[in-house]
N, C-alpha and C. Protein backbone atom coordinates (compact mmCIF):
# COMPACT_ATOMS: atom_id res chain seq x y z
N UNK A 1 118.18 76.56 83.27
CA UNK A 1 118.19 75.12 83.43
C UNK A 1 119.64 74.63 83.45
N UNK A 2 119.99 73.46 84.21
CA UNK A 2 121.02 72.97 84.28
C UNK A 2 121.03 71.27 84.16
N UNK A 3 121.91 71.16 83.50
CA UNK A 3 122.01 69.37 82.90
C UNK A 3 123.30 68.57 83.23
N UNK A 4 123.11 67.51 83.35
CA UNK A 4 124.11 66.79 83.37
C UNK A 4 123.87 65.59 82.36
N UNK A 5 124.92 64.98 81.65
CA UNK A 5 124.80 64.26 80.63
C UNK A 5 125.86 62.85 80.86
N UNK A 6 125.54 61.69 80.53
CA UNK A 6 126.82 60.57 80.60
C UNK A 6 126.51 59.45 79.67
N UNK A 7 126.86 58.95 79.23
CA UNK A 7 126.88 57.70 78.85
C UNK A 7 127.33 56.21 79.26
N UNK A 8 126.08 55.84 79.92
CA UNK A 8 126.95 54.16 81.13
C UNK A 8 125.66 52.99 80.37
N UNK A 9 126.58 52.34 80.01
CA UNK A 9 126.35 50.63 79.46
C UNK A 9 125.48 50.88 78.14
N UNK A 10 126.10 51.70 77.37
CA UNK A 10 125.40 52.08 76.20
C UNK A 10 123.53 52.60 76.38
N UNK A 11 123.60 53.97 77.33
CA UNK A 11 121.94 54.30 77.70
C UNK A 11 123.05 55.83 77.64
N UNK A 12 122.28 56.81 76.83
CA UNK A 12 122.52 58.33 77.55
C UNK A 12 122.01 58.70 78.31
N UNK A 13 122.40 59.15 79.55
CA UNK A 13 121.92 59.75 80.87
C UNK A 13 121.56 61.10 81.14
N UNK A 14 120.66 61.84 81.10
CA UNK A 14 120.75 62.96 81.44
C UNK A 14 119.75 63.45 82.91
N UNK A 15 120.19 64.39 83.38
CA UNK A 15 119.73 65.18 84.56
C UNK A 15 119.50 66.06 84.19
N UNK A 16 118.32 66.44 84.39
CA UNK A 16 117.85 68.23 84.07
C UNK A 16 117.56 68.43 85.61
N UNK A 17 117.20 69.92 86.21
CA UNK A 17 117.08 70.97 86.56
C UNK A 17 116.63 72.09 86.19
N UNK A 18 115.83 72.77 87.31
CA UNK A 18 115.12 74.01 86.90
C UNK A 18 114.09 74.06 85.82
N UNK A 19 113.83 75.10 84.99
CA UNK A 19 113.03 75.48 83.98
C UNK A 19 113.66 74.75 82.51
N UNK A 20 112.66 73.75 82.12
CA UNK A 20 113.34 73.47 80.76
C UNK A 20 112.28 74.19 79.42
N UNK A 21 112.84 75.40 79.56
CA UNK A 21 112.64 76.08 78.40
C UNK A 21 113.65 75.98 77.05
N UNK A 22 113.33 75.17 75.64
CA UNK A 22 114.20 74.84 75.19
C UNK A 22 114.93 76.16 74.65
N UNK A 23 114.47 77.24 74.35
CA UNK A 23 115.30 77.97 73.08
C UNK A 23 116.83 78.06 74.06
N UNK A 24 116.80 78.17 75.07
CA UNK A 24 117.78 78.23 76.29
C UNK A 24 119.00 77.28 76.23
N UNK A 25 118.69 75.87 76.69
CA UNK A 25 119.97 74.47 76.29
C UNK A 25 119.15 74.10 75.43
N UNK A 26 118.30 74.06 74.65
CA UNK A 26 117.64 73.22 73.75
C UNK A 26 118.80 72.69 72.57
N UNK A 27 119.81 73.65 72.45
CA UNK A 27 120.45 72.76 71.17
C UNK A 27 121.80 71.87 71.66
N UNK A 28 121.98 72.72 72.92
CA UNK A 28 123.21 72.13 73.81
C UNK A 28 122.52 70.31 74.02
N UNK A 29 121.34 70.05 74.46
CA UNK A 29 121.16 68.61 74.31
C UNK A 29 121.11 68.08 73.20
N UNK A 30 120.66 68.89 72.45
CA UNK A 30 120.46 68.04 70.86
C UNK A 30 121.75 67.66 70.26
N UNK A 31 123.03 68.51 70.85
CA UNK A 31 124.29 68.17 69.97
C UNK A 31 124.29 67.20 70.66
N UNK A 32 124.09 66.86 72.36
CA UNK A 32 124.28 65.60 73.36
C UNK A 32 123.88 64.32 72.39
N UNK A 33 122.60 64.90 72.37
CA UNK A 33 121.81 63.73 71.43
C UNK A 33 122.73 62.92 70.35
N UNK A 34 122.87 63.58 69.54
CA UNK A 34 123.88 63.63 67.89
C UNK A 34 124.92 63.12 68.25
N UNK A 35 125.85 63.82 69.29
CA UNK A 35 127.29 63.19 69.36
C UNK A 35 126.76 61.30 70.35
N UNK A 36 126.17 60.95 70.83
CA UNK A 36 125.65 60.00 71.63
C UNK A 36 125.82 58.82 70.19
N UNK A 37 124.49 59.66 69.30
CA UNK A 37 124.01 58.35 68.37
C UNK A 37 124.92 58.92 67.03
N UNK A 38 126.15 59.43 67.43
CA UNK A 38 127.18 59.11 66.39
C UNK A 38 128.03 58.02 67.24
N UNK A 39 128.24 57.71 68.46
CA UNK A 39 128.98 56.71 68.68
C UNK A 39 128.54 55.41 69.06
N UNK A 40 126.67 55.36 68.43
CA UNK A 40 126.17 54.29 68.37
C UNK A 40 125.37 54.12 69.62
N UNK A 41 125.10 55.04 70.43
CA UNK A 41 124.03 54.86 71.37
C UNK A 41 122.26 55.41 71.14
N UNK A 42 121.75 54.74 71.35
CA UNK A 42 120.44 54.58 70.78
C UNK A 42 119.36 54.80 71.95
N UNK A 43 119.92 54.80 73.16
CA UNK A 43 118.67 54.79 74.08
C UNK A 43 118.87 55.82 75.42
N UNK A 44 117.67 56.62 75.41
CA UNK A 44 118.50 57.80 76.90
C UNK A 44 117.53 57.75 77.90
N UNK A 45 117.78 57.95 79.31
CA UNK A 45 116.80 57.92 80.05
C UNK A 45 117.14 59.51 80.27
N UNK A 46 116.13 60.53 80.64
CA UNK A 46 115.81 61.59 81.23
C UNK A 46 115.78 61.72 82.30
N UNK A 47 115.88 62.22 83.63
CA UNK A 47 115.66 62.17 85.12
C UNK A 47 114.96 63.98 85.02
N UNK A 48 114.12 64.13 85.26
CA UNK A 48 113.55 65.42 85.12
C UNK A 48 112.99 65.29 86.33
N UNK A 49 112.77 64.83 87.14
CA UNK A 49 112.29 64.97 88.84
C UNK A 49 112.89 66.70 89.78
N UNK A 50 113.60 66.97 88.76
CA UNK A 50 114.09 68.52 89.15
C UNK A 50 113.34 69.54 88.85
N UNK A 51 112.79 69.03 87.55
CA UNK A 51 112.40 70.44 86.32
C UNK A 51 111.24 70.88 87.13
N UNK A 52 111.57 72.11 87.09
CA UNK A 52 110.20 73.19 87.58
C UNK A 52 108.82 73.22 87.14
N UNK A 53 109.54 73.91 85.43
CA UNK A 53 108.54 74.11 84.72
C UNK A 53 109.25 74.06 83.23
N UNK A 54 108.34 73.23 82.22
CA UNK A 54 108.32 73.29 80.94
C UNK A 54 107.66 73.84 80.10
N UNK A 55 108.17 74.64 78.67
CA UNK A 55 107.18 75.55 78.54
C UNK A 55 107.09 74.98 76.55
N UNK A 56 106.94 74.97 75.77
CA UNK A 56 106.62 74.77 74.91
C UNK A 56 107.74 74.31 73.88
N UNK A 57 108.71 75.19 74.00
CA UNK A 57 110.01 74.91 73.06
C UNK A 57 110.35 73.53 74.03
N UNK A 58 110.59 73.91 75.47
CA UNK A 58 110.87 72.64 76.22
C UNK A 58 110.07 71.41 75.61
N UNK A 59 108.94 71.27 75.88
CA UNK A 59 108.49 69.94 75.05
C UNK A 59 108.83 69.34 73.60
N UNK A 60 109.02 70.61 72.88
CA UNK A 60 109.50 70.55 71.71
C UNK A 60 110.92 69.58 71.47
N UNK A 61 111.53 70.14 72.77
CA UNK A 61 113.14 69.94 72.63
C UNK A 61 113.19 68.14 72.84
N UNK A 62 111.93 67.89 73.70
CA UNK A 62 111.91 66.51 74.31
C UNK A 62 111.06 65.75 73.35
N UNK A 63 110.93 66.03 72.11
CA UNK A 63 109.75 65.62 71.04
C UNK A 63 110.94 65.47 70.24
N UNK A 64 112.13 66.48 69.81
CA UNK A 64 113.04 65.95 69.05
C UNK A 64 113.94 65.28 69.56
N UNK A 65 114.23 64.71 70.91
CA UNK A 65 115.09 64.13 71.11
C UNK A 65 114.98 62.65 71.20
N UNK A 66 113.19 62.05 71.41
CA UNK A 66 112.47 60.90 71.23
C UNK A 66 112.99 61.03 69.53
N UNK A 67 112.26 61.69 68.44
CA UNK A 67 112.12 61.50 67.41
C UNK A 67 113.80 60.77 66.62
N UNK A 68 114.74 61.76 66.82
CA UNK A 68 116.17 61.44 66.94
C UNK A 68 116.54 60.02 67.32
N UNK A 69 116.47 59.36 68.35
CA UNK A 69 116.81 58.66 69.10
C UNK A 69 115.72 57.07 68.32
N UNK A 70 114.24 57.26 67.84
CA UNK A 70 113.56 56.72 67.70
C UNK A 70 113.53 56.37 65.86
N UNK A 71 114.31 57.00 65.35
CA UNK A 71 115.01 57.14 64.19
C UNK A 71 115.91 56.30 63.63
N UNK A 72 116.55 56.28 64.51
CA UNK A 72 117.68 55.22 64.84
C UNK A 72 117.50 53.71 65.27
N UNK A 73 115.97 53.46 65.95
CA UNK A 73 116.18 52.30 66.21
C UNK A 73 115.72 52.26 67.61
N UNK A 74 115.91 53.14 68.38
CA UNK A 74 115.93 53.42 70.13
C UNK A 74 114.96 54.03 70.30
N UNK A 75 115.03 54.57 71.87
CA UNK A 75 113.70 54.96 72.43
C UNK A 75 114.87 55.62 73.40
N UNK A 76 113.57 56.58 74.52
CA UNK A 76 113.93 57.38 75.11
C UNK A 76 112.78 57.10 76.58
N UNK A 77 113.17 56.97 77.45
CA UNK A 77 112.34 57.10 78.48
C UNK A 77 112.61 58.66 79.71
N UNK A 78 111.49 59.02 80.18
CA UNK A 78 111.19 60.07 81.16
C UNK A 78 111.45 59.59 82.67
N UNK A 79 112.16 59.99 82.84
CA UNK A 79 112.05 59.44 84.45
C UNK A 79 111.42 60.50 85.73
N UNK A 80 110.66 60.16 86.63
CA UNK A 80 109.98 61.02 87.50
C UNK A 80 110.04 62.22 87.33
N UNK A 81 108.95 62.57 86.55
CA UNK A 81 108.39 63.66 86.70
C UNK A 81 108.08 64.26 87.96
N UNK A 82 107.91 65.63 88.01
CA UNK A 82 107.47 66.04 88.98
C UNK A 82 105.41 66.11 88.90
N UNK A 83 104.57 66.50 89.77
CA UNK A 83 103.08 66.50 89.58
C UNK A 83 102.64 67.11 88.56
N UNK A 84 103.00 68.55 88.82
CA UNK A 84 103.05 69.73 88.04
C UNK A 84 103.29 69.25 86.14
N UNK A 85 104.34 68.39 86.55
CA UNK A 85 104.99 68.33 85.07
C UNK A 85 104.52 66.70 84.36
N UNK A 86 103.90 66.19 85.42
CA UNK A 86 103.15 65.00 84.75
C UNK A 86 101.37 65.21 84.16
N UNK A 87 101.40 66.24 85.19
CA UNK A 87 100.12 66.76 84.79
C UNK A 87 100.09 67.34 82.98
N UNK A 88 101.47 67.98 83.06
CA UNK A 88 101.19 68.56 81.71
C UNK A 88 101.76 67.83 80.63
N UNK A 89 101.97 66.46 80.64
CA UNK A 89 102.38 65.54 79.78
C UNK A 89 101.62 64.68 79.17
N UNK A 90 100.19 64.75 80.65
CA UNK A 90 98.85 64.12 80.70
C UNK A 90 97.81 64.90 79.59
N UNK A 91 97.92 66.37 80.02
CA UNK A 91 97.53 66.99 79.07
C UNK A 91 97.84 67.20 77.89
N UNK A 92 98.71 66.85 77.40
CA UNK A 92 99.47 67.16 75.85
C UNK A 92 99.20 66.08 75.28
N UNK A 93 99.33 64.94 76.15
CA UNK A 93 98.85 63.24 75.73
C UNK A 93 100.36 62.93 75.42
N UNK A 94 101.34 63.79 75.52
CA UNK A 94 102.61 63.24 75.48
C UNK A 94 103.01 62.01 76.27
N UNK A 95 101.80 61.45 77.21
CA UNK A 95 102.43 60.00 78.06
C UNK A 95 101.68 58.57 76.66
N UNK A 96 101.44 59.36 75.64
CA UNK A 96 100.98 58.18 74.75
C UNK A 96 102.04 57.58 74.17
N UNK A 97 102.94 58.96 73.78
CA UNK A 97 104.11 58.69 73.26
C UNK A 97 105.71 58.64 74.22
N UNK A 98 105.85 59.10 75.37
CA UNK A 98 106.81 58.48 76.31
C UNK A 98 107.08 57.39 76.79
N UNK A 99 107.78 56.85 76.93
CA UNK A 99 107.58 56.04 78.26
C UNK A 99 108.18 56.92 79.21
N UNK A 100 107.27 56.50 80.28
CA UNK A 100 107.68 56.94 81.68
C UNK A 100 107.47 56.12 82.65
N UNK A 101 108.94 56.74 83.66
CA UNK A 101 109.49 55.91 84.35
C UNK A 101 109.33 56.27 86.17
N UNK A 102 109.31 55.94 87.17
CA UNK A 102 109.48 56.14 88.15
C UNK A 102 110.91 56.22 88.75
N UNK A 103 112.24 55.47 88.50
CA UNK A 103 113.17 55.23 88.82
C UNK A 103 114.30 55.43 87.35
N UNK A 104 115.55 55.74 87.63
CA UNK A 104 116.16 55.35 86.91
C UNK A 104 116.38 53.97 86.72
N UNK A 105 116.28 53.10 87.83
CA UNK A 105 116.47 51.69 87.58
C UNK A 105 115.58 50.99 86.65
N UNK A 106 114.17 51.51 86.50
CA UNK A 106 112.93 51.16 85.98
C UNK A 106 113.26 51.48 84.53
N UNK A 107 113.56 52.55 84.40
CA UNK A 107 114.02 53.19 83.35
C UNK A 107 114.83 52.71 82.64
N UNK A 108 115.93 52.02 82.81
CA UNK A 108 117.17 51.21 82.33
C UNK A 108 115.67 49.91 81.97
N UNK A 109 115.29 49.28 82.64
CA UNK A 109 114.85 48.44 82.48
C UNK A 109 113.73 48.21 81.37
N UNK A 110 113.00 49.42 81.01
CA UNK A 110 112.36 49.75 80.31
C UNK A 110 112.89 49.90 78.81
N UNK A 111 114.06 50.79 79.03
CA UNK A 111 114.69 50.91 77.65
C UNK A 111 115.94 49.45 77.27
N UNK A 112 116.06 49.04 78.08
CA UNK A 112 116.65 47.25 77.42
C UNK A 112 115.76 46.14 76.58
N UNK A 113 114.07 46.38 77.57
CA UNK A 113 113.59 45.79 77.26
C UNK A 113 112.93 46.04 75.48
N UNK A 114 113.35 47.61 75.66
CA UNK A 114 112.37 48.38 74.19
C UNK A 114 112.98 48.00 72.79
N UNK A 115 114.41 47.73 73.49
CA UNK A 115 115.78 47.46 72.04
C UNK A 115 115.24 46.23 71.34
């Protein structure tokens, strides 16, 4: 898996790619996470419209990074999923506890409105 990470107008940004199997980057985001909401950012959108396939630690990794983030005060939104990978979010019932997004724009919009 491959990520990209930023921080614009106080929202953490990330891009995944490929397989998000966490034991893999799973802690490489979590420090993302930590160093983010040590400088006071509270809200991240996800763009996972890449990810292949998620496999258990992966959900895991995306269960502590809501929990983290939701800890604090913030929220975390999903942005376009792929079928495959909405399907299995459907199944976990993990869309009870996401928000999910279609757009990053939606997404921003979602998590302003959540603060």
């Amino acid at each position: 898996m491959e990520y990209k990470s930023e921080i614009n107008n106080g929202i953490l940004f990330f891009t995944l790619s490929g397989d998000l199997i966490g034991e893999v980057k799973g802690p490489e985001l979590l420090e993302k996470v930590n160093d983010a909401i040590n400088k006071g950012v509270v809200l991240s959108a996800i763009d996972i419209s890449d990810v292949r396939y998620i496999n258990s630690s992966g959900i895991g990794v995306l269960i502590t990074m809501l929990t983290k983030f939701r800890n604090q005060g913030g929220e975390v939104c999903i942005v376009n999923p792929s079928e495959h990978v909405k399907k299995l979010l459907i199944i976990t019932k993990l869309t009870a506890i996401f928000n999910i997004a279609d757009t990053v724009g939606e997404a921003v919009d979602k998590l302003k409105s959540a603060k």
